[in-house]
PDB file of N, CA and C in Angstrom:
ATOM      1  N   UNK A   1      57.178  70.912  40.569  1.00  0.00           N
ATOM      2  CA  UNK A   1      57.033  72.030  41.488  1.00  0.00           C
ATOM      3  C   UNK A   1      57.390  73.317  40.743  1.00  0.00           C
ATOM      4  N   UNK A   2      56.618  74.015  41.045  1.00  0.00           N
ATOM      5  CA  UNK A   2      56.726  75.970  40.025  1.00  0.00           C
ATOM      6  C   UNK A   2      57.225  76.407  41.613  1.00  0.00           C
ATOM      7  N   UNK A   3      58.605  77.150  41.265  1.00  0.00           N
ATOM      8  CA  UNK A   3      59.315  78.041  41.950  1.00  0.00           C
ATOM      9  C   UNK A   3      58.129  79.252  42.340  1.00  0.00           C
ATOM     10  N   UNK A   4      58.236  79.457  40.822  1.00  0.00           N
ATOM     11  CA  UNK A   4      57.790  81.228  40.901  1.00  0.00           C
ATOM     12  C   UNK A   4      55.912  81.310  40.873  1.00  0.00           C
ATOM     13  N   UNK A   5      55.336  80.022  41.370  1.00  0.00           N
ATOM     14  CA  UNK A   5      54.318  80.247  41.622  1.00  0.00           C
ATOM     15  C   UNK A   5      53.546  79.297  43.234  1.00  0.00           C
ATOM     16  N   UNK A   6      53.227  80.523  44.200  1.00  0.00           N
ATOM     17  CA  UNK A   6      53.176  80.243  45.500  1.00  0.00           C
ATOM     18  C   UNK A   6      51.880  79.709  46.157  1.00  0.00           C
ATOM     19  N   UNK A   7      51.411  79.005  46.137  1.00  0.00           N
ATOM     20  CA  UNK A   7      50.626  78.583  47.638  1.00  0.00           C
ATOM     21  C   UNK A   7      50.387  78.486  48.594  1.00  0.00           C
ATOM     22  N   UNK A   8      50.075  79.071  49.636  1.00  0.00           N
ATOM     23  CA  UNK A   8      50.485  78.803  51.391  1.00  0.00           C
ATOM     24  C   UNK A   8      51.996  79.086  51.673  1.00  0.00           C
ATOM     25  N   UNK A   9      52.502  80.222  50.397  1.00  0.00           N
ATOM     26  CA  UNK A   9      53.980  80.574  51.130  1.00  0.00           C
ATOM     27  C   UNK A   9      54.641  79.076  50.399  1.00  0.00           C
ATOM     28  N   UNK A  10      54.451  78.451  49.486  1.00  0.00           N
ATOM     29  CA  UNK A  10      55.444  77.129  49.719  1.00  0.00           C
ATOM     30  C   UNK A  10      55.206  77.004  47.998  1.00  0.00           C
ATOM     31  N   UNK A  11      56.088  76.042  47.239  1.00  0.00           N
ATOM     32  CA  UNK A  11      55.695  76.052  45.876  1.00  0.00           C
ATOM     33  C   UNK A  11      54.681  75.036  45.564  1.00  0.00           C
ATOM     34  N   UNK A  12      54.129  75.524  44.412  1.00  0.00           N
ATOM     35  CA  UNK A  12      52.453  75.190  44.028  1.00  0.00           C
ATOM     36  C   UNK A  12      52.973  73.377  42.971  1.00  0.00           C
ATOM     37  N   UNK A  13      52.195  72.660  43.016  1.00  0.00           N
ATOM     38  CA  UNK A  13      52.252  71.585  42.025  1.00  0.00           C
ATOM     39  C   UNK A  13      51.776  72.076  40.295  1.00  0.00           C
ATOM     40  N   UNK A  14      52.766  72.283  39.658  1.00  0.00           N
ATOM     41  CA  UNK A  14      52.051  72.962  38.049  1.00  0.00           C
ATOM     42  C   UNK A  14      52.182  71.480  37.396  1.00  0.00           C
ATOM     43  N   UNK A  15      50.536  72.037  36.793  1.00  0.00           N
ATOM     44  CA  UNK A  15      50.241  70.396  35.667  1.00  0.00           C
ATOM     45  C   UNK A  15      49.237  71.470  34.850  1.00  0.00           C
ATOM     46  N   UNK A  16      48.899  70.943  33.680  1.00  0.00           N
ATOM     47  CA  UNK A  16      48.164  71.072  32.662  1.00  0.00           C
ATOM     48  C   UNK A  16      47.041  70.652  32.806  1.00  0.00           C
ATOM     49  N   UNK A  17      45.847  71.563  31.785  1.00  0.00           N
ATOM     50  CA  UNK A  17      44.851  70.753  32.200  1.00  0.00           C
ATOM     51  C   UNK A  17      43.653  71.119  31.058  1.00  0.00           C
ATOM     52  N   UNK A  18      42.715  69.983  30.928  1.00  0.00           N
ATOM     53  CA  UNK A  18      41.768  70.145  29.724  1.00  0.00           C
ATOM     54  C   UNK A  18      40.339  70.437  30.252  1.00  0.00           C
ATOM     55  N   UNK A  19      39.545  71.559  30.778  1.00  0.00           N
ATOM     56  CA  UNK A  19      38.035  71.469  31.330  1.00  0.00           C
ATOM     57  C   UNK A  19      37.154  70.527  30.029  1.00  0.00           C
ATOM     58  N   UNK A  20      36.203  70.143  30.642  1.00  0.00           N
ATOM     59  CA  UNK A  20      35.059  70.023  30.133  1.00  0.00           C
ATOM     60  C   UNK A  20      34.195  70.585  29.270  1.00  0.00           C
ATOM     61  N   UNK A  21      34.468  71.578  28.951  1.00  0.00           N
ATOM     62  CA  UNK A  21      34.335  72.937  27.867  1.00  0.00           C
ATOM     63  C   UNK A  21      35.511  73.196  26.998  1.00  0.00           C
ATOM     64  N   UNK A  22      36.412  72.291  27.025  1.00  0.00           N
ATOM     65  CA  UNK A  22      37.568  72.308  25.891  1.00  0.00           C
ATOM     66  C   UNK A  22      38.677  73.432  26.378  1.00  0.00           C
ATOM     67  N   UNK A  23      38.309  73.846  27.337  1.00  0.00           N
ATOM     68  CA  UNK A  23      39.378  74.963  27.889  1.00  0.00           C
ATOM     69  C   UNK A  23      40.956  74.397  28.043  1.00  0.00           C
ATOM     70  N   UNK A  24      41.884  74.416  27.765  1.00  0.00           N
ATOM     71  CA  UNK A  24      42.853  74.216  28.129  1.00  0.00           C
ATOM     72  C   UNK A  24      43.884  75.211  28.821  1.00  0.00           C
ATOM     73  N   UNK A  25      44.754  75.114  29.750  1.00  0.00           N
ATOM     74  CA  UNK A  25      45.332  75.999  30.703  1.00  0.00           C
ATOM     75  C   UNK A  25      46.589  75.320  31.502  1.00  0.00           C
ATOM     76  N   UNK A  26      46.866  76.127  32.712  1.00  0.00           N
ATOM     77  CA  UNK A  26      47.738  75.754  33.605  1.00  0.00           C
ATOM     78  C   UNK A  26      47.005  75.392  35.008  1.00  0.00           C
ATOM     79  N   UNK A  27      47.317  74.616  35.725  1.00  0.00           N
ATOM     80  CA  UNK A  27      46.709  74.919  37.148  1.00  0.00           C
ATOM     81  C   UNK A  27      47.840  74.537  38.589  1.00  0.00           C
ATOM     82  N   UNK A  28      47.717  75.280  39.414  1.00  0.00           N
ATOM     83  CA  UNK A  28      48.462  75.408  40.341  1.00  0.00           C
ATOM     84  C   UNK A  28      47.881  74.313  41.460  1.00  0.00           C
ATOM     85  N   UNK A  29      48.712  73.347  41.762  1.00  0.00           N
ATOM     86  CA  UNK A  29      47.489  72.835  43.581  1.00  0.00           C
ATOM     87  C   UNK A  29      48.757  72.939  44.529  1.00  0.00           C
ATOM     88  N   UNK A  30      47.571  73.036  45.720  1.00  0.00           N
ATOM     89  CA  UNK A  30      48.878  73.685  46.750  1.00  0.00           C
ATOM     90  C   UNK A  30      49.488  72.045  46.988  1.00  0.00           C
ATOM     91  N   UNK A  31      50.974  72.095  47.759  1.00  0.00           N
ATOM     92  CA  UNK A  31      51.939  71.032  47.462  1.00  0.00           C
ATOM     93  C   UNK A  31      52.056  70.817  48.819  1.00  0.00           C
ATOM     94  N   UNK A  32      51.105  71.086  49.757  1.00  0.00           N
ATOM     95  CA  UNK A  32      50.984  70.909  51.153  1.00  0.00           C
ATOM     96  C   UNK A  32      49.397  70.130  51.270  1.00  0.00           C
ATOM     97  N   UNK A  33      49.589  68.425  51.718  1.00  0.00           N
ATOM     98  CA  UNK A  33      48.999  67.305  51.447  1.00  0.00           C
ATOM     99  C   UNK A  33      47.730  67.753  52.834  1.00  0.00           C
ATOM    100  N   UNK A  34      46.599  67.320  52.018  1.00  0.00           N
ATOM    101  CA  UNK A  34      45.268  67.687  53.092  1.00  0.00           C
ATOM    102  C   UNK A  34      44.606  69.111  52.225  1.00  0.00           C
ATOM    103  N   UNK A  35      45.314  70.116  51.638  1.00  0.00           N
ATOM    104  CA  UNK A  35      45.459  71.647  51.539  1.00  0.00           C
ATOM    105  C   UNK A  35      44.346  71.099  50.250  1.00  0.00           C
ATOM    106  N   UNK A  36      43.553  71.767  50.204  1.00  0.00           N
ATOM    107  CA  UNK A  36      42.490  71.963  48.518  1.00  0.00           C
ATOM    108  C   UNK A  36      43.077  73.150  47.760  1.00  0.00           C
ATOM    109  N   UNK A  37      43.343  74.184  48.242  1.00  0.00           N
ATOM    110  CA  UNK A  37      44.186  75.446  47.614  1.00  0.00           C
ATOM    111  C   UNK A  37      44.668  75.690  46.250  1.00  0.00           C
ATOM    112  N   UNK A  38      43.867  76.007  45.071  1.00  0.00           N
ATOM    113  CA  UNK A  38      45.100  75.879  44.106  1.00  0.00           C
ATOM    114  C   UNK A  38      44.105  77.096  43.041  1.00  0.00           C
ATOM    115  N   UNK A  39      45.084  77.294  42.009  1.00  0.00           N
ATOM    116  CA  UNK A  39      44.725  78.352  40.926  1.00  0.00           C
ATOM    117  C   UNK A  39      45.008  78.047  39.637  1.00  0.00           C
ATOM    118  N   UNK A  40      43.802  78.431  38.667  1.00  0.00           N
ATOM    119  CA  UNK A  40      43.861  77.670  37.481  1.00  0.00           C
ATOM    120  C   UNK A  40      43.765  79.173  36.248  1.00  0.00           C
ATOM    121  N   UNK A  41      44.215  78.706  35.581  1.00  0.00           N
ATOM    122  CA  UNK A  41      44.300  79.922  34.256  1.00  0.00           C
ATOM    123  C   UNK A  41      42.271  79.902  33.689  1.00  0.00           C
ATOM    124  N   UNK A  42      41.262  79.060  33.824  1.00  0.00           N
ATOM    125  CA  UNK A  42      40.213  79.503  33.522  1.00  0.00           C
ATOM    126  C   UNK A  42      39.701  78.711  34.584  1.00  0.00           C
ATOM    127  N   UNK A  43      38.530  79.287  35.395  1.00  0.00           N
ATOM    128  CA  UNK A  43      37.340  78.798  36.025  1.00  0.00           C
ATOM    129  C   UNK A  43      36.940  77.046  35.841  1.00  0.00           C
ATOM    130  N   UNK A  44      37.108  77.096  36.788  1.00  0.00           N
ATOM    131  CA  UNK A  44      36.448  75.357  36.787  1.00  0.00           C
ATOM    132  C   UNK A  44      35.425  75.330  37.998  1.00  0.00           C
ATOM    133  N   UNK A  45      34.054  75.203  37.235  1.00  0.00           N
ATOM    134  CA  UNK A  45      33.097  74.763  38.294  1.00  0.00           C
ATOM    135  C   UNK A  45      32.975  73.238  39.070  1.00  0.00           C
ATOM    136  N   UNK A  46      32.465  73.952  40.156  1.00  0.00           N
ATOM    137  CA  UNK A  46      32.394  72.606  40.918  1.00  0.00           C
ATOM    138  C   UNK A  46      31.387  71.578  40.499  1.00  0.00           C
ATOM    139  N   UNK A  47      32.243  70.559  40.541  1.00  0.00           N
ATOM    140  CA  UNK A  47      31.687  69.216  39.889  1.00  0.00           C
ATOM    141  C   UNK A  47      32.173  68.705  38.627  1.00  0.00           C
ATOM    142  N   UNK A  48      32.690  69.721  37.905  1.00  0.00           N
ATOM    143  CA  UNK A  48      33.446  69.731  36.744  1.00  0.00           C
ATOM    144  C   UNK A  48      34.094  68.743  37.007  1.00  0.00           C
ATOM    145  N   UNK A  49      34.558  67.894  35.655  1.00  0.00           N
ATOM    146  CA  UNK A  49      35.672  66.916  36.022  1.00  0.00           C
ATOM    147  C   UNK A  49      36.836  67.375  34.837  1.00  0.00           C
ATOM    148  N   UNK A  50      38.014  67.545  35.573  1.00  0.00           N
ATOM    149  CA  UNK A  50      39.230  68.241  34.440  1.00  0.00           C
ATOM    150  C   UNK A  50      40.042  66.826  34.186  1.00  0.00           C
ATOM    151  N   UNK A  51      40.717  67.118  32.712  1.00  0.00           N
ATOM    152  CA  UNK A  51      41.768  66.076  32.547  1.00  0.00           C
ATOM    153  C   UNK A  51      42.843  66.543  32.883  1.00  0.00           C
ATOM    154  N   UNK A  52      44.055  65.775  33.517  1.00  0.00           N
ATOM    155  CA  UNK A  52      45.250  66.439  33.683  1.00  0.00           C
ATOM    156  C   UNK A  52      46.369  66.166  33.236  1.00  0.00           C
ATOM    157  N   UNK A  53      47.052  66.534  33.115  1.00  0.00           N
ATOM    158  CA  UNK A  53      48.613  66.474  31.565  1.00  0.00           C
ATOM    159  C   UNK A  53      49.893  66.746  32.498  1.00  0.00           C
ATOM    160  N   UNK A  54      50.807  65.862  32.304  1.00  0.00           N
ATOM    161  CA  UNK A  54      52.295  66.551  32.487  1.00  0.00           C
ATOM    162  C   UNK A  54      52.805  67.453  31.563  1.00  0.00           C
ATOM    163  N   UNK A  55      53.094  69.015  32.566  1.00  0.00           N
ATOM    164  CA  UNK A  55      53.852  69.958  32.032  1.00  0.00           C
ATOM    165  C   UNK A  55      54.730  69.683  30.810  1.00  0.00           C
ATOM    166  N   UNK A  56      55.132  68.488  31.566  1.00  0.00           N
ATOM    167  CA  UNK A  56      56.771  68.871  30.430  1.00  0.00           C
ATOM    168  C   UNK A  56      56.243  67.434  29.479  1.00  0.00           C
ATOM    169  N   UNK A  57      56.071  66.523  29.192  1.00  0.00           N
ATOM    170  CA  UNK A  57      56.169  65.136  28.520  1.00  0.00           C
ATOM    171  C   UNK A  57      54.672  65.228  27.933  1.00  0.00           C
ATOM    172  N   UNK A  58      53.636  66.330  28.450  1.00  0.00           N
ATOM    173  CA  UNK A  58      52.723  66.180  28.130  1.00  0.00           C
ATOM    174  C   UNK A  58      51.212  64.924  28.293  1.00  0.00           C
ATOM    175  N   UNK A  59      52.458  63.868  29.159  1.00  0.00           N
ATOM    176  CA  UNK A  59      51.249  62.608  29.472  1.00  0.00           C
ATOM    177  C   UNK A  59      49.808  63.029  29.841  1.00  0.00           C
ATOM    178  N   UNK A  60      48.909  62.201  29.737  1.00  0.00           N
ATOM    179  CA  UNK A  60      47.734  62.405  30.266  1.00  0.00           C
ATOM    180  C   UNK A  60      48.062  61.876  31.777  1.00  0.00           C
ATOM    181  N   UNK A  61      47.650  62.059  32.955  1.00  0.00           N
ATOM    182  CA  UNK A  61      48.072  61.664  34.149  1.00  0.00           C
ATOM    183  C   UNK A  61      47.012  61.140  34.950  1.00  0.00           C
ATOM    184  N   UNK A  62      45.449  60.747  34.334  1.00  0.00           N
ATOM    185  CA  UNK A  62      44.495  59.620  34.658  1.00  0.00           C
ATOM    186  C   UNK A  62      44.776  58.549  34.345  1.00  0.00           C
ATOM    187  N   UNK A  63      44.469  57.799  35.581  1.00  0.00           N
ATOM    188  CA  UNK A  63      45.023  55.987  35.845  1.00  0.00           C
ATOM    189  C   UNK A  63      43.723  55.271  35.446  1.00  0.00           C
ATOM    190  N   UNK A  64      43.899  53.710  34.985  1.00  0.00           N
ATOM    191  CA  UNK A  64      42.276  53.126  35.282  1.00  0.00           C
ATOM    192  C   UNK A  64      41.504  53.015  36.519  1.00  0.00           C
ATOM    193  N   UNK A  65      41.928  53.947  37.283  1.00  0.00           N
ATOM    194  CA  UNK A  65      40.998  54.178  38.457  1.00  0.00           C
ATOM    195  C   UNK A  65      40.023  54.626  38.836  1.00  0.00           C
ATOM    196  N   UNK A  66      39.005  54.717  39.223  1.00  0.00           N
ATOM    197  CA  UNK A  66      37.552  55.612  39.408  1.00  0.00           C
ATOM    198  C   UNK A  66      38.015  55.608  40.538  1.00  0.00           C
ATOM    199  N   UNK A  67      37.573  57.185  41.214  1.00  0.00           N
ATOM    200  CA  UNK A  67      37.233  57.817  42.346  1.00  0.00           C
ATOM    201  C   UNK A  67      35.949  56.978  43.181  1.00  0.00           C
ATOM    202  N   UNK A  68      36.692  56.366  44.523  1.00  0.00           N
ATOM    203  CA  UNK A  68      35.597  55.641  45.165  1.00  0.00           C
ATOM    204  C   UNK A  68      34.627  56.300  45.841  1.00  0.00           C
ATOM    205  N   UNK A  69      34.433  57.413  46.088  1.00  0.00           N
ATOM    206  CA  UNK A  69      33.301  58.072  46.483  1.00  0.00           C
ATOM    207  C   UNK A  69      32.530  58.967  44.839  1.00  0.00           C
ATOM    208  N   UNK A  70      32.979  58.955  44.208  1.00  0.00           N
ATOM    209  CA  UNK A  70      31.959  59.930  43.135  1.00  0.00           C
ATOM    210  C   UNK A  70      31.939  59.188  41.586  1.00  0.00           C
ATOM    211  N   UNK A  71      33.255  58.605  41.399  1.00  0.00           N
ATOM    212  CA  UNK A  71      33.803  57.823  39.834  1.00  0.00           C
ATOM    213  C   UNK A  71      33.974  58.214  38.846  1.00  0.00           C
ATOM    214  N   UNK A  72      34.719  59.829  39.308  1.00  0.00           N
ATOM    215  CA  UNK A  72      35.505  60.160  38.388  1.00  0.00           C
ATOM    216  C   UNK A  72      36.605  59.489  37.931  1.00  0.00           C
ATOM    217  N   UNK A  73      37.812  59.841  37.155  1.00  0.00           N
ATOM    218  CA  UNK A  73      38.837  59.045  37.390  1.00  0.00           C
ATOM    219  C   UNK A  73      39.803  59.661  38.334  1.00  0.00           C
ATOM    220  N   UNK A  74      40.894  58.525  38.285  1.00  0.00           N
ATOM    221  CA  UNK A  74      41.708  59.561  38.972  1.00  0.00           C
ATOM    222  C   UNK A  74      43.029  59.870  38.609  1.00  0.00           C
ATOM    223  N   UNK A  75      43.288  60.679  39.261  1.00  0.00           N
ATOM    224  CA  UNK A  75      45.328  61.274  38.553  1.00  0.00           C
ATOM    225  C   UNK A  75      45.889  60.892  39.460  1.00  0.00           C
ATOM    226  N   UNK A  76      47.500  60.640  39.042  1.00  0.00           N
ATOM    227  CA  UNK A  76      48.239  60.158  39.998  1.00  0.00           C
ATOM    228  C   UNK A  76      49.479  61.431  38.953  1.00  0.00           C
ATOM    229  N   UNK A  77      50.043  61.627  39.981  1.00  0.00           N
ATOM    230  CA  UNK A  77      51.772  62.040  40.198  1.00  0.00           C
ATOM    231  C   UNK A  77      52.996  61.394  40.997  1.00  0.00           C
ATOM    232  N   UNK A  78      54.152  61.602  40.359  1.00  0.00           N
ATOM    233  CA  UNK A  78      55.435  61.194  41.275  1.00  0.00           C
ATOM    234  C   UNK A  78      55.304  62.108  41.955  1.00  0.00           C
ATOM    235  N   UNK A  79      55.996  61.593  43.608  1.00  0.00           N
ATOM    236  CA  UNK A  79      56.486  62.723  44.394  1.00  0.00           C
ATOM    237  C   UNK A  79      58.119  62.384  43.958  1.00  0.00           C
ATOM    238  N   UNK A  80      58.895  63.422  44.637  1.00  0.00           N
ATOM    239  CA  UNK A  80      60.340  63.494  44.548  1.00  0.00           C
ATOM    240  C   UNK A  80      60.932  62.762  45.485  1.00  0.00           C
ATOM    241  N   UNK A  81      60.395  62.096  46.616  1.00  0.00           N
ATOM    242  CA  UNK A  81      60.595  61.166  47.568  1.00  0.00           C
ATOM    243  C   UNK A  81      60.167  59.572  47.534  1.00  0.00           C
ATOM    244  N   UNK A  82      59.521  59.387  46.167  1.00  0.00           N
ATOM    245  CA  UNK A  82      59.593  58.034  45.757  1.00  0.00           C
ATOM    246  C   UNK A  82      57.823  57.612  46.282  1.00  0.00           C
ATOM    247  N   UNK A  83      56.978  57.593  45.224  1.00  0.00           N
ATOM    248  CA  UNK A  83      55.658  57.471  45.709  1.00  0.00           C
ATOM    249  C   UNK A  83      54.918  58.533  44.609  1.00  0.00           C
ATOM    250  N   UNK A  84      54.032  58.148  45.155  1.00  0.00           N
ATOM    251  CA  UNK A  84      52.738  58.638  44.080  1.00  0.00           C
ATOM    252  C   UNK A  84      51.685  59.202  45.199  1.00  0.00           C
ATOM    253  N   UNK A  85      50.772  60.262  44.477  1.00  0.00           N
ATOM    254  CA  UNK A  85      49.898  61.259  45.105  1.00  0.00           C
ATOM    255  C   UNK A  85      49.159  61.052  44.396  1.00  0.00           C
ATOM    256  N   UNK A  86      47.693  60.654  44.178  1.00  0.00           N
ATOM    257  CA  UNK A  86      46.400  60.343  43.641  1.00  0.00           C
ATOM    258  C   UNK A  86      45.324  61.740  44.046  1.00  0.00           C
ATOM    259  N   UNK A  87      45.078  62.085  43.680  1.00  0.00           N
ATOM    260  CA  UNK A  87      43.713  62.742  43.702  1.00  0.00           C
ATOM    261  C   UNK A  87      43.043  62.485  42.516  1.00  0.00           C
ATOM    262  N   UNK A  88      41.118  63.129  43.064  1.00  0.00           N
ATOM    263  CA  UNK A  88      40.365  62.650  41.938  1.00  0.00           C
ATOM    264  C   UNK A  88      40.211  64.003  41.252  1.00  0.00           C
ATOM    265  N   UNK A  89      39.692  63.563  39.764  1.00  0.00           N
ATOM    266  CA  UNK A  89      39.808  64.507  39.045  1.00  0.00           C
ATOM    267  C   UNK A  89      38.323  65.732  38.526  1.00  0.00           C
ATOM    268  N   UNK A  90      37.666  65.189  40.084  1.00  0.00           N
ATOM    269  CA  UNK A  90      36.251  66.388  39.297  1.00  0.00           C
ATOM    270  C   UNK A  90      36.436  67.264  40.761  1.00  0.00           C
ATOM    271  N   UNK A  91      36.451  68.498  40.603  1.00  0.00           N
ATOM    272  CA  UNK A  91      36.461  69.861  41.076  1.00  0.00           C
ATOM    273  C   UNK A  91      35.799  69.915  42.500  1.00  0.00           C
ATOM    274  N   UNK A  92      36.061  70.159  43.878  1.00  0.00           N
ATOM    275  CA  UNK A  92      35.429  69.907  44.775  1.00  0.00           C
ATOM    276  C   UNK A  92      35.310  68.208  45.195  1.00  0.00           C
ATOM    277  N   UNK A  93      35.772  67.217  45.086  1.00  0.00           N
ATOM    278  CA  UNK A  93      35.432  66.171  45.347  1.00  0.00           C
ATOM    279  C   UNK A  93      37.325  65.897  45.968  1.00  0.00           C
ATOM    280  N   UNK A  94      36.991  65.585  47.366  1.00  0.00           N
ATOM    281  CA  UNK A  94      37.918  65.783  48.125  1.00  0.00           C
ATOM    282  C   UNK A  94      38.900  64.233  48.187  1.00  0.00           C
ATOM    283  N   UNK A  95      38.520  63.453  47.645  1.00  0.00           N
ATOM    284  CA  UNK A  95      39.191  61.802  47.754  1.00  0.00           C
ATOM    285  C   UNK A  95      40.509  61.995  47.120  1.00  0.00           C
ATOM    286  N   UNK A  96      41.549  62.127  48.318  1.00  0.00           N
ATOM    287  CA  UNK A  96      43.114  61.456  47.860  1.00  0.00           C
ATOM    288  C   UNK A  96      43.826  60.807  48.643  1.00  0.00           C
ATOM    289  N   UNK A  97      45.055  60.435  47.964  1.00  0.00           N
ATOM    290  CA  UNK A  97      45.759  59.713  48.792  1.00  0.00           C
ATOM    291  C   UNK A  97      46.891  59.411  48.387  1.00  0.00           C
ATOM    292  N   UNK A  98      48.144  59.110  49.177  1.00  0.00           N
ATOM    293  CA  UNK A  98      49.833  58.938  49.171  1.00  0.00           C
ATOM    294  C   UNK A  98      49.704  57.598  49.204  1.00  0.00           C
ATOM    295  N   UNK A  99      50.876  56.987  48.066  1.00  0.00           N
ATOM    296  CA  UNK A  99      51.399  55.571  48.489  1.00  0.00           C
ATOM    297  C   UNK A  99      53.051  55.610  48.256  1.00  0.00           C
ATOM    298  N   UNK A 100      53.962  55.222  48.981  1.00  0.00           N
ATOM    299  CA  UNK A 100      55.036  56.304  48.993  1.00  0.00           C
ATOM    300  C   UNK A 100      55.967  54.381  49.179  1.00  0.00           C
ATOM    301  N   UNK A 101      56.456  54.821  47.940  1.00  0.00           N
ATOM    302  CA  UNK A 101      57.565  53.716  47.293  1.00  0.00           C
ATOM    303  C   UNK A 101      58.450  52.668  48.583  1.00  0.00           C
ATOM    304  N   UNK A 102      58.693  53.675  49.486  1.00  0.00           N
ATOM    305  CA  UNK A 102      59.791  53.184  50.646  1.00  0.00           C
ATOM    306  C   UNK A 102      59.112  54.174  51.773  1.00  0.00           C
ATOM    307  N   UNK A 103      58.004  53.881  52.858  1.00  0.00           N
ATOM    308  CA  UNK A 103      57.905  54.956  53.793  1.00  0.00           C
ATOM    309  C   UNK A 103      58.618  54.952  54.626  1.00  0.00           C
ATOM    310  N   UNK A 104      59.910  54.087  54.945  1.00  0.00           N
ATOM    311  CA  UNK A 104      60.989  54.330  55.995  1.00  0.00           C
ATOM    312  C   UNK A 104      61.696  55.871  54.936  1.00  0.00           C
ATOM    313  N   UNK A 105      62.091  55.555  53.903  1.00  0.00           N
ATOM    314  CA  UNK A 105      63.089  56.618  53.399  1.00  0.00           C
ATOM    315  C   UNK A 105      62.155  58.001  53.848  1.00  0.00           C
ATOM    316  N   UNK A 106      60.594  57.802  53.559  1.00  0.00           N
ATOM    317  CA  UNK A 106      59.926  58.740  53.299  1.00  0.00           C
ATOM    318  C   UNK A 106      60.200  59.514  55.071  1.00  0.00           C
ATOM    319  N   UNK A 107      59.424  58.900  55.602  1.00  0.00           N
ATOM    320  CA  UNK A 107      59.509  59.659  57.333  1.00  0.00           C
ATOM    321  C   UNK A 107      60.987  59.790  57.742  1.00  0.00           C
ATOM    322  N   UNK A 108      62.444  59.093  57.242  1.00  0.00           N
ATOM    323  CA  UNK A 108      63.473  60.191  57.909  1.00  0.00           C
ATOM    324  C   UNK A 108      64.022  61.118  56.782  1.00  0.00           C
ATOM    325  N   UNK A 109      63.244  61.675  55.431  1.00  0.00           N
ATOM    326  CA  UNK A 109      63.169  62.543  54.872  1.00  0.00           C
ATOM    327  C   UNK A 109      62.512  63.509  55.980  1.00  0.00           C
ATOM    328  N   UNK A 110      61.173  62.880  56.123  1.00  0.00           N
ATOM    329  CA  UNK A 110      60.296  64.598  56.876  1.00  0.00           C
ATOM    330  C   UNK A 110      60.867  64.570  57.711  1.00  0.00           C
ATOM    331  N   UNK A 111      61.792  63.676  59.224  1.00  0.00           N
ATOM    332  CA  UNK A 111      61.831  63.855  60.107  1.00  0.00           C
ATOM    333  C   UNK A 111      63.384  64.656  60.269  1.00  0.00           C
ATOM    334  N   UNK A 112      64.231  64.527  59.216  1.00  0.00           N
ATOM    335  CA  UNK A 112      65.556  65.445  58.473  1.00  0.00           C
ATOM    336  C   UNK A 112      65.208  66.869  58.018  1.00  0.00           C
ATOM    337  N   UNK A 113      64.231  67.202  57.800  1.00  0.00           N
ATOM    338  CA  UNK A 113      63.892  68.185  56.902  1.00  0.00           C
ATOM    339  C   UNK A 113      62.969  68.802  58.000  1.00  0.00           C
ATOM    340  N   UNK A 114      61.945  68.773  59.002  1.00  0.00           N
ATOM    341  CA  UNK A 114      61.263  69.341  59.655  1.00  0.00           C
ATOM    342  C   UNK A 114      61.566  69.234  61.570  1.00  0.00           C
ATOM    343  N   UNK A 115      62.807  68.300  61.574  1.00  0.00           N
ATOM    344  CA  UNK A 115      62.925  68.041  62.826  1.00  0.00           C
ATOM    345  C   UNK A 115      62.085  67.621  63.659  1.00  0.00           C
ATOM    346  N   UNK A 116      61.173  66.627  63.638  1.00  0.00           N
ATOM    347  CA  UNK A 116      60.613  65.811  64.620  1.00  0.00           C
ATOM    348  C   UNK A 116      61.049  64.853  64.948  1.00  0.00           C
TER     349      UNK A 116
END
């Protein structure tokens, strides 16, 4: 999570990233799940498929997974609540999804933190 860089008012997910044109950069996605929202240091057209890197360790962060609607691959991240966040990795192609380590811990996290 980047403090000092905002999305929807809330902090942005920062990862690295390689276009298809050899571009390499930063890119922001918003950290509010459903949200497409995000900002990248160069243009990525739609359809493009980007590679994506951890900030800090530098990993590549594509799994042996293909995207079941298009077959790109796909990226996965830790969340900080124990679980992983998948999205696919070509530009405009909306397929993701949470699988969250313990979802009891997970829902009286949100339900501690947002009061429902």
């Amino acid at each position: 999570m980047d403090d000092s860089h905002l999305i929807n008012n809330r902090k942005a997910i920062k990862l690295n990233i390689k276009t298809s044109d050899d571009k390499e950069g930063n890119i922001w996605l918003s950290s509010i799940y459903g949200d497409y929202n995000y900002t990248s240091e160069h243009a990525i057209p739609e359809g493009d498929v980007v590679e994506f890197f951890c900030p800090h360790c530098k990993e590549n962060l594509a799994r042996s997974l293909e995207c079941e609607v298009c077959n790109a691959p796909i990226v996965s991240f830790t969340c900080s609540i124990g679980g992983k966040v998948s999205i696919c990795s070509r530009n405009g192609c909306k397929n993701h999804y949470v699988v969250f380590e313990n979802l009891d811990t997970a829902v009286r996290k949100f339900y501690s933190e947002y009061g429902y």
